[in-house]
N, C-alpha and C. Protein backbone atom coordinates (compact mmCIF):
# COMPACT_ATOMS: atom_id res chain seq x y z
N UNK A 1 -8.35 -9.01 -16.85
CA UNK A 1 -7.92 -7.94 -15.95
C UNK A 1 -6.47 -8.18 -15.55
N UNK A 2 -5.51 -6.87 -15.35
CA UNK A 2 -4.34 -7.11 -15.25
C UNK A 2 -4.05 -7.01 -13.51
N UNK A 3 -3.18 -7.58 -12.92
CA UNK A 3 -3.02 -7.52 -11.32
C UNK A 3 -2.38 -5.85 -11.13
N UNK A 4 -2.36 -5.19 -9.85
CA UNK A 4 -1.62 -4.52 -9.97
C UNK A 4 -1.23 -3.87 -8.59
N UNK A 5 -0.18 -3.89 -8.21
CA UNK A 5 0.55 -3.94 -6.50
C UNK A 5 0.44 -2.34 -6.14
N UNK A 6 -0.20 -2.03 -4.80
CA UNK A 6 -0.29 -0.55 -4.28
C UNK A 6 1.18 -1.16 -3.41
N UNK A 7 1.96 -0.14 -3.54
CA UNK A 7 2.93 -0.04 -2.49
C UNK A 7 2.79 0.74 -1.75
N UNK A 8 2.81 0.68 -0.47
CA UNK A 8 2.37 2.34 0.79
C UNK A 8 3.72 2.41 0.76
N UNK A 9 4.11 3.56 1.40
CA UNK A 9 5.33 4.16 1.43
C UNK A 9 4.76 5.43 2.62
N UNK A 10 5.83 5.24 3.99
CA UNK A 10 5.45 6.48 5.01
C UNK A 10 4.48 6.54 5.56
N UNK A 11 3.16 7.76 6.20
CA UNK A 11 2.42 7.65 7.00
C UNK A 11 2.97 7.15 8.30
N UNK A 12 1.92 8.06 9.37
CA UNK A 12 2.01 8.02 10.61
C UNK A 12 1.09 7.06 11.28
N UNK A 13 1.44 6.43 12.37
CA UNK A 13 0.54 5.12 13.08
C UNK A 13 0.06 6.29 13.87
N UNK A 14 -1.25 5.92 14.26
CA UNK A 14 -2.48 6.18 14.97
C UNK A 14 -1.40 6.35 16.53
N UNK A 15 -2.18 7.74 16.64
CA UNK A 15 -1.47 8.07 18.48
C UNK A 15 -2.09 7.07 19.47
N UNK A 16 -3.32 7.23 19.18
CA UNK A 16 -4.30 6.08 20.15
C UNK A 16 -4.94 5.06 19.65
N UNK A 17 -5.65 4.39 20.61
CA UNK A 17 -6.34 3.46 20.38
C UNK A 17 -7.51 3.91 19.45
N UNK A 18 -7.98 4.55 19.95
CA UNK A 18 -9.30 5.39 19.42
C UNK A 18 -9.47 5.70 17.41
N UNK A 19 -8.32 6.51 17.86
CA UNK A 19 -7.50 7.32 15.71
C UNK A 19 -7.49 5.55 15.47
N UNK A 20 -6.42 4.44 15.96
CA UNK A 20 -6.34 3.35 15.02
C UNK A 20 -7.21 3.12 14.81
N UNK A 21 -8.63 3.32 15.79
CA UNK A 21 -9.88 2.19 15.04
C UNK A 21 -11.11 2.96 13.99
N UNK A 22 -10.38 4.38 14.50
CA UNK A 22 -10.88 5.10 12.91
C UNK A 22 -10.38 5.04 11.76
N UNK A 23 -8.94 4.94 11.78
CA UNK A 23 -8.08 4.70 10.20
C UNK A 23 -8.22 3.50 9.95
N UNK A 24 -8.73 2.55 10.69
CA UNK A 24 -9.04 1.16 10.14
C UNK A 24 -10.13 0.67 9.53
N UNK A 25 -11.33 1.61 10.43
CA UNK A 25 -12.44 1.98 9.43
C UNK A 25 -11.97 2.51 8.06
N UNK A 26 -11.84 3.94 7.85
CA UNK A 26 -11.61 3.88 7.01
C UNK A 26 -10.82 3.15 5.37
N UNK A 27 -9.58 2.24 6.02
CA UNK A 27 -9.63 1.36 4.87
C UNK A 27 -10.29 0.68 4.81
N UNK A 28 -11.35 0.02 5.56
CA UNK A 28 -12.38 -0.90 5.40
C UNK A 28 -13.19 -0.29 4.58
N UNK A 29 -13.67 0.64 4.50
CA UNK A 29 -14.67 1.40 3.99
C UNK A 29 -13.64 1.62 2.32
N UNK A 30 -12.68 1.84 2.48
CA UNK A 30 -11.73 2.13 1.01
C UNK A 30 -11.57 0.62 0.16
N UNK A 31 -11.72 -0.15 0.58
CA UNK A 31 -11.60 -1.76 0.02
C UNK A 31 -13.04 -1.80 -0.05
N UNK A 32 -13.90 -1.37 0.35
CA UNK A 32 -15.73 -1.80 0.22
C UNK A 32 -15.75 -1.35 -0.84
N UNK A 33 -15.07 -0.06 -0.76
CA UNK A 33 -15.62 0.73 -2.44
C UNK A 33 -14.77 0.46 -3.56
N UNK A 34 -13.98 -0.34 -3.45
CA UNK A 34 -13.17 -1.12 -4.45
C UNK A 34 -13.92 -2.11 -5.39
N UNK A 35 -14.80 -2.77 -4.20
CA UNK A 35 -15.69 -4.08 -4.37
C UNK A 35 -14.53 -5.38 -4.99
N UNK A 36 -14.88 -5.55 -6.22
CA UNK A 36 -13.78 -6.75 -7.10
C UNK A 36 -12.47 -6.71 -7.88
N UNK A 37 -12.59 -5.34 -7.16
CA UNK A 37 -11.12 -4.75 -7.78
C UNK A 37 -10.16 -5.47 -6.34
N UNK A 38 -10.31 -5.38 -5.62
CA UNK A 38 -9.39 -5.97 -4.72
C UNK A 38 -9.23 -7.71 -5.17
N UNK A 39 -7.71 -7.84 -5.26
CA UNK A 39 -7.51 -9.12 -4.94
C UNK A 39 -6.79 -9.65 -4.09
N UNK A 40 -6.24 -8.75 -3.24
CA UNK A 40 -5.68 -9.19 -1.95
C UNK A 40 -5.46 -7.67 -1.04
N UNK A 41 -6.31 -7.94 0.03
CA UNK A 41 -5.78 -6.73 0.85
C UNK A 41 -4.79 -6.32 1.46
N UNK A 42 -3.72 -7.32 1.26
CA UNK A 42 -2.73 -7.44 1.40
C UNK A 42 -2.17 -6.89 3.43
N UNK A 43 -1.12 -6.65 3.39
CA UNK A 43 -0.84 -6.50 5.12
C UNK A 43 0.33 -4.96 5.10
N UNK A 44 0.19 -5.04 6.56
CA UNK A 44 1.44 -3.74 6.51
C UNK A 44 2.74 -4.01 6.76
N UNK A 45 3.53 -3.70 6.17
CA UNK A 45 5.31 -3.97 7.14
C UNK A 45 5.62 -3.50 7.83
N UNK A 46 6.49 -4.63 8.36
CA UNK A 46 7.11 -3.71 9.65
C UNK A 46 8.67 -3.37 9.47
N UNK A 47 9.67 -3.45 9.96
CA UNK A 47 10.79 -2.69 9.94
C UNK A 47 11.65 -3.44 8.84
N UNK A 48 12.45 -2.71 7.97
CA UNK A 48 12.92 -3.48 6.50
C UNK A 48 14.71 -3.15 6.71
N UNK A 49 15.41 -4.06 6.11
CA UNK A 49 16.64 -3.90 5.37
C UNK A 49 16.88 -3.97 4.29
N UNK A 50 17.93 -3.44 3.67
CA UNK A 50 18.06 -3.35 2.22
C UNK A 50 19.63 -4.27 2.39
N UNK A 51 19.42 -5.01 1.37
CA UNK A 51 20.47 -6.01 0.53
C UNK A 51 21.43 -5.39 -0.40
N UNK A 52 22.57 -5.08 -0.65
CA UNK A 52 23.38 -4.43 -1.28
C UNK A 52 23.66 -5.85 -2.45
N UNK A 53 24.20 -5.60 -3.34
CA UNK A 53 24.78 -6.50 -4.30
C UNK A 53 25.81 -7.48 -3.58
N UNK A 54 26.75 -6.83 -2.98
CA UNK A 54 27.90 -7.37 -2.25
C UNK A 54 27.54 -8.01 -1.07
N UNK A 55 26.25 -7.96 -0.86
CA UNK A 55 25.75 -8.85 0.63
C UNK A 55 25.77 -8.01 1.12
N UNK A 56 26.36 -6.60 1.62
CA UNK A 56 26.31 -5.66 2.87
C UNK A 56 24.25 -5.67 3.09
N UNK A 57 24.26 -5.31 4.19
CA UNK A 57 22.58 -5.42 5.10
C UNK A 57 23.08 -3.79 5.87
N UNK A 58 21.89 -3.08 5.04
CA UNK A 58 21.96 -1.39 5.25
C UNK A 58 20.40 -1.37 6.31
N UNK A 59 20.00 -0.16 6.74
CA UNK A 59 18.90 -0.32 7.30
C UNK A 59 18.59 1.01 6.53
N UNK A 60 17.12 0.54 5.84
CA UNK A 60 16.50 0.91 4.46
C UNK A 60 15.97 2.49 5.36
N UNK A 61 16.57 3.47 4.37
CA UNK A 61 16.75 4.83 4.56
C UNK A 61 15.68 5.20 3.38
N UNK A 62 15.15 6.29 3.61
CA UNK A 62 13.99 7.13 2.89
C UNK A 62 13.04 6.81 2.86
N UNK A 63 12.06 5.96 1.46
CA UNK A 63 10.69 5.94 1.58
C UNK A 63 10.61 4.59 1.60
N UNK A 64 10.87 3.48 2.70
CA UNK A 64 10.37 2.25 3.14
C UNK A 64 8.99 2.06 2.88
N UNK A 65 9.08 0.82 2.31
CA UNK A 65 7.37 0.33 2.23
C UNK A 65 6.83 0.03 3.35
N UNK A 66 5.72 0.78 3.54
CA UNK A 66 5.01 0.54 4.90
C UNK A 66 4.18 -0.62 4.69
N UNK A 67 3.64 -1.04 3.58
CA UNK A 67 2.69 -2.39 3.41
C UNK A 67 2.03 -2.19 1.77
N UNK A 68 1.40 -3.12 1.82
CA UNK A 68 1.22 -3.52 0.15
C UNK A 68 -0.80 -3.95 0.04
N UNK A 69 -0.98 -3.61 -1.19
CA UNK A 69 -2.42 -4.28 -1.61
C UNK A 69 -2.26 -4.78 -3.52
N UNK A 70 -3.39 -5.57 -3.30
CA UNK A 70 -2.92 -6.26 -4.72
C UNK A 70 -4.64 -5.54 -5.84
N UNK A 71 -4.15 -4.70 -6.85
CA UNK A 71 -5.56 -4.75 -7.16
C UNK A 71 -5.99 -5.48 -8.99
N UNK A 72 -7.00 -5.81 -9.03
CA UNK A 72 -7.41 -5.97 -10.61
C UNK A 72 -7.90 -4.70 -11.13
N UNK A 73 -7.33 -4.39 -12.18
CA UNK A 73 -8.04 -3.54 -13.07
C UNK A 73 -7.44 -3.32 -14.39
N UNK A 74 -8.59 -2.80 -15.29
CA UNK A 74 -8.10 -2.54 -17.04
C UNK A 74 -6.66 -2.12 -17.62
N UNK A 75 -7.04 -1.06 -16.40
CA UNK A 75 -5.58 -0.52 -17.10
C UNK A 75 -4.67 0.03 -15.71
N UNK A 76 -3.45 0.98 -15.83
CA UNK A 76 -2.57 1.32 -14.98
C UNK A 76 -3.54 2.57 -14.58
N UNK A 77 -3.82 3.58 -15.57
CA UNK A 77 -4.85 4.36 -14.93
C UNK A 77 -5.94 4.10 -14.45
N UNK A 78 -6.30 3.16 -14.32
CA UNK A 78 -7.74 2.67 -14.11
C UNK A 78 -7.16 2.15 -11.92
N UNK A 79 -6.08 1.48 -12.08
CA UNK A 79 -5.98 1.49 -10.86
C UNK A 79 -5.35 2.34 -10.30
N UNK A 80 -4.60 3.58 -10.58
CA UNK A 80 -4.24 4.67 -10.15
C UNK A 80 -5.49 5.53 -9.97
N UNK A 81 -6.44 5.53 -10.34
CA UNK A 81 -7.70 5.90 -9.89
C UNK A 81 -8.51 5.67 -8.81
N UNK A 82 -8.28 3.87 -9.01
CA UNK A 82 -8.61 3.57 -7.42
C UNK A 82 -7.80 3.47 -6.47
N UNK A 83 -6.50 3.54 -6.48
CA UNK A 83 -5.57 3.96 -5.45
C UNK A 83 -5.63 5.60 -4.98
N UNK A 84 -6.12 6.74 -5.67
CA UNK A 84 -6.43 7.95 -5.21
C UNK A 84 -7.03 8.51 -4.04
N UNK A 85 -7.82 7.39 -3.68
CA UNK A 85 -8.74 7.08 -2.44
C UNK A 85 -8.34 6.60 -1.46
N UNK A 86 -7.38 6.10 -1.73
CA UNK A 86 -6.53 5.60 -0.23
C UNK A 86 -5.90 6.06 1.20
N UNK A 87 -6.52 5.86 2.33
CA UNK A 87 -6.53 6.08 3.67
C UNK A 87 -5.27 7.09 3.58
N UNK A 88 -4.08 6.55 3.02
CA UNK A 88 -2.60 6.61 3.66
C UNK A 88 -2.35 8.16 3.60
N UNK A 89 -2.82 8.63 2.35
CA UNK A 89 -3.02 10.14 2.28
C UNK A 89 -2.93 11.04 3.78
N UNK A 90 -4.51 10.43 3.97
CA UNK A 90 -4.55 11.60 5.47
C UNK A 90 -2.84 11.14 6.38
N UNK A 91 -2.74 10.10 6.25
CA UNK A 91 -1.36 10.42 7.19
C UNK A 91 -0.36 10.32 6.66
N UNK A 92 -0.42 11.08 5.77
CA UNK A 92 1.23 11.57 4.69
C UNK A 92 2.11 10.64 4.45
N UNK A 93 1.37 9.58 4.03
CA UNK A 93 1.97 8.61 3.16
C UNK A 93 1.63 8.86 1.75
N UNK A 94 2.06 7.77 0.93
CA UNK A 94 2.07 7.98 -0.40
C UNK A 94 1.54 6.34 -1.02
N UNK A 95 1.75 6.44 -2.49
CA UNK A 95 1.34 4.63 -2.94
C UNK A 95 1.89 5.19 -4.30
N UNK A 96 2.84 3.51 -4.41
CA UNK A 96 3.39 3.38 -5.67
C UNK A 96 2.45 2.43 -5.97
N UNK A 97 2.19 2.84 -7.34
CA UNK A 97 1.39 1.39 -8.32
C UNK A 97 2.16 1.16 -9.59
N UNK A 98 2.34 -0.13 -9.40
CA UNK A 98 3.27 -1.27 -10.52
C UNK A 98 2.52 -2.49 -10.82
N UNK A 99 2.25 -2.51 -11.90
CA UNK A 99 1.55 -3.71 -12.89
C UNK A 99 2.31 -5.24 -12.20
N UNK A 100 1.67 -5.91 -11.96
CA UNK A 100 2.31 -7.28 -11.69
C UNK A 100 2.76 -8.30 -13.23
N UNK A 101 3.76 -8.60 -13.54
CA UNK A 101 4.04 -8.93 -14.66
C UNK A 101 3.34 -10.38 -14.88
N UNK A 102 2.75 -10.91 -15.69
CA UNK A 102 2.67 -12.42 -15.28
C UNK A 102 4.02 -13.49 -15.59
N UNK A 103 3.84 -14.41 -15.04
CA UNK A 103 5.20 -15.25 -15.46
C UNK A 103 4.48 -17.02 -15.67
């Protein structure tokens, strides 16, 4: 099985207490139905800079990674399939998926 990195990108944080501990259900419930496809549930980020070549430190404009998951599967479609299901949707986020290279 090949590794393969969900990048979140965007989505809105929970107004309340209440919405967070429903959208948290729900990825719980989105990693259950993964089962062994997950290999790391990886965490969310928090506020990012971007590194220029020249050293300049920009503060990362457009689609910042909001947090990351690591998954196993056959193929790139195979985990773009199971990334389809993902929470981030309802709050207008998005997910990049990129093959982890081995080294």
């Amino acid at each position: 099985m090949t590794k393969y990195i969900l990048g979140f990108h965007g989505g809105t944080a929970p107004a309340t207490p209440e919405e967070g501990a429903k959208a948290m259900a729900k990825w719980i419930a989105w990693y259950k139905d993964m089962g062994g496809a997950v290999a790391d549930m990886g965490n969310p980020a928090g506020p990012s800079k971007t590194i220029a070549a020249d050293g300049r430190v920009a503060s990362t404009n457009g689609n910042a990674l909001t947090g990351y998951s690591i998954l196993e599967a056959k193929s790139l479609d195979d985990a773009i399939s199971l990334a389809r299901g993902c929470p981030i949707y309802a709050a207008g986020g998005s997910v990049e998926v990129a093959e982890l290279m081995p080294m």
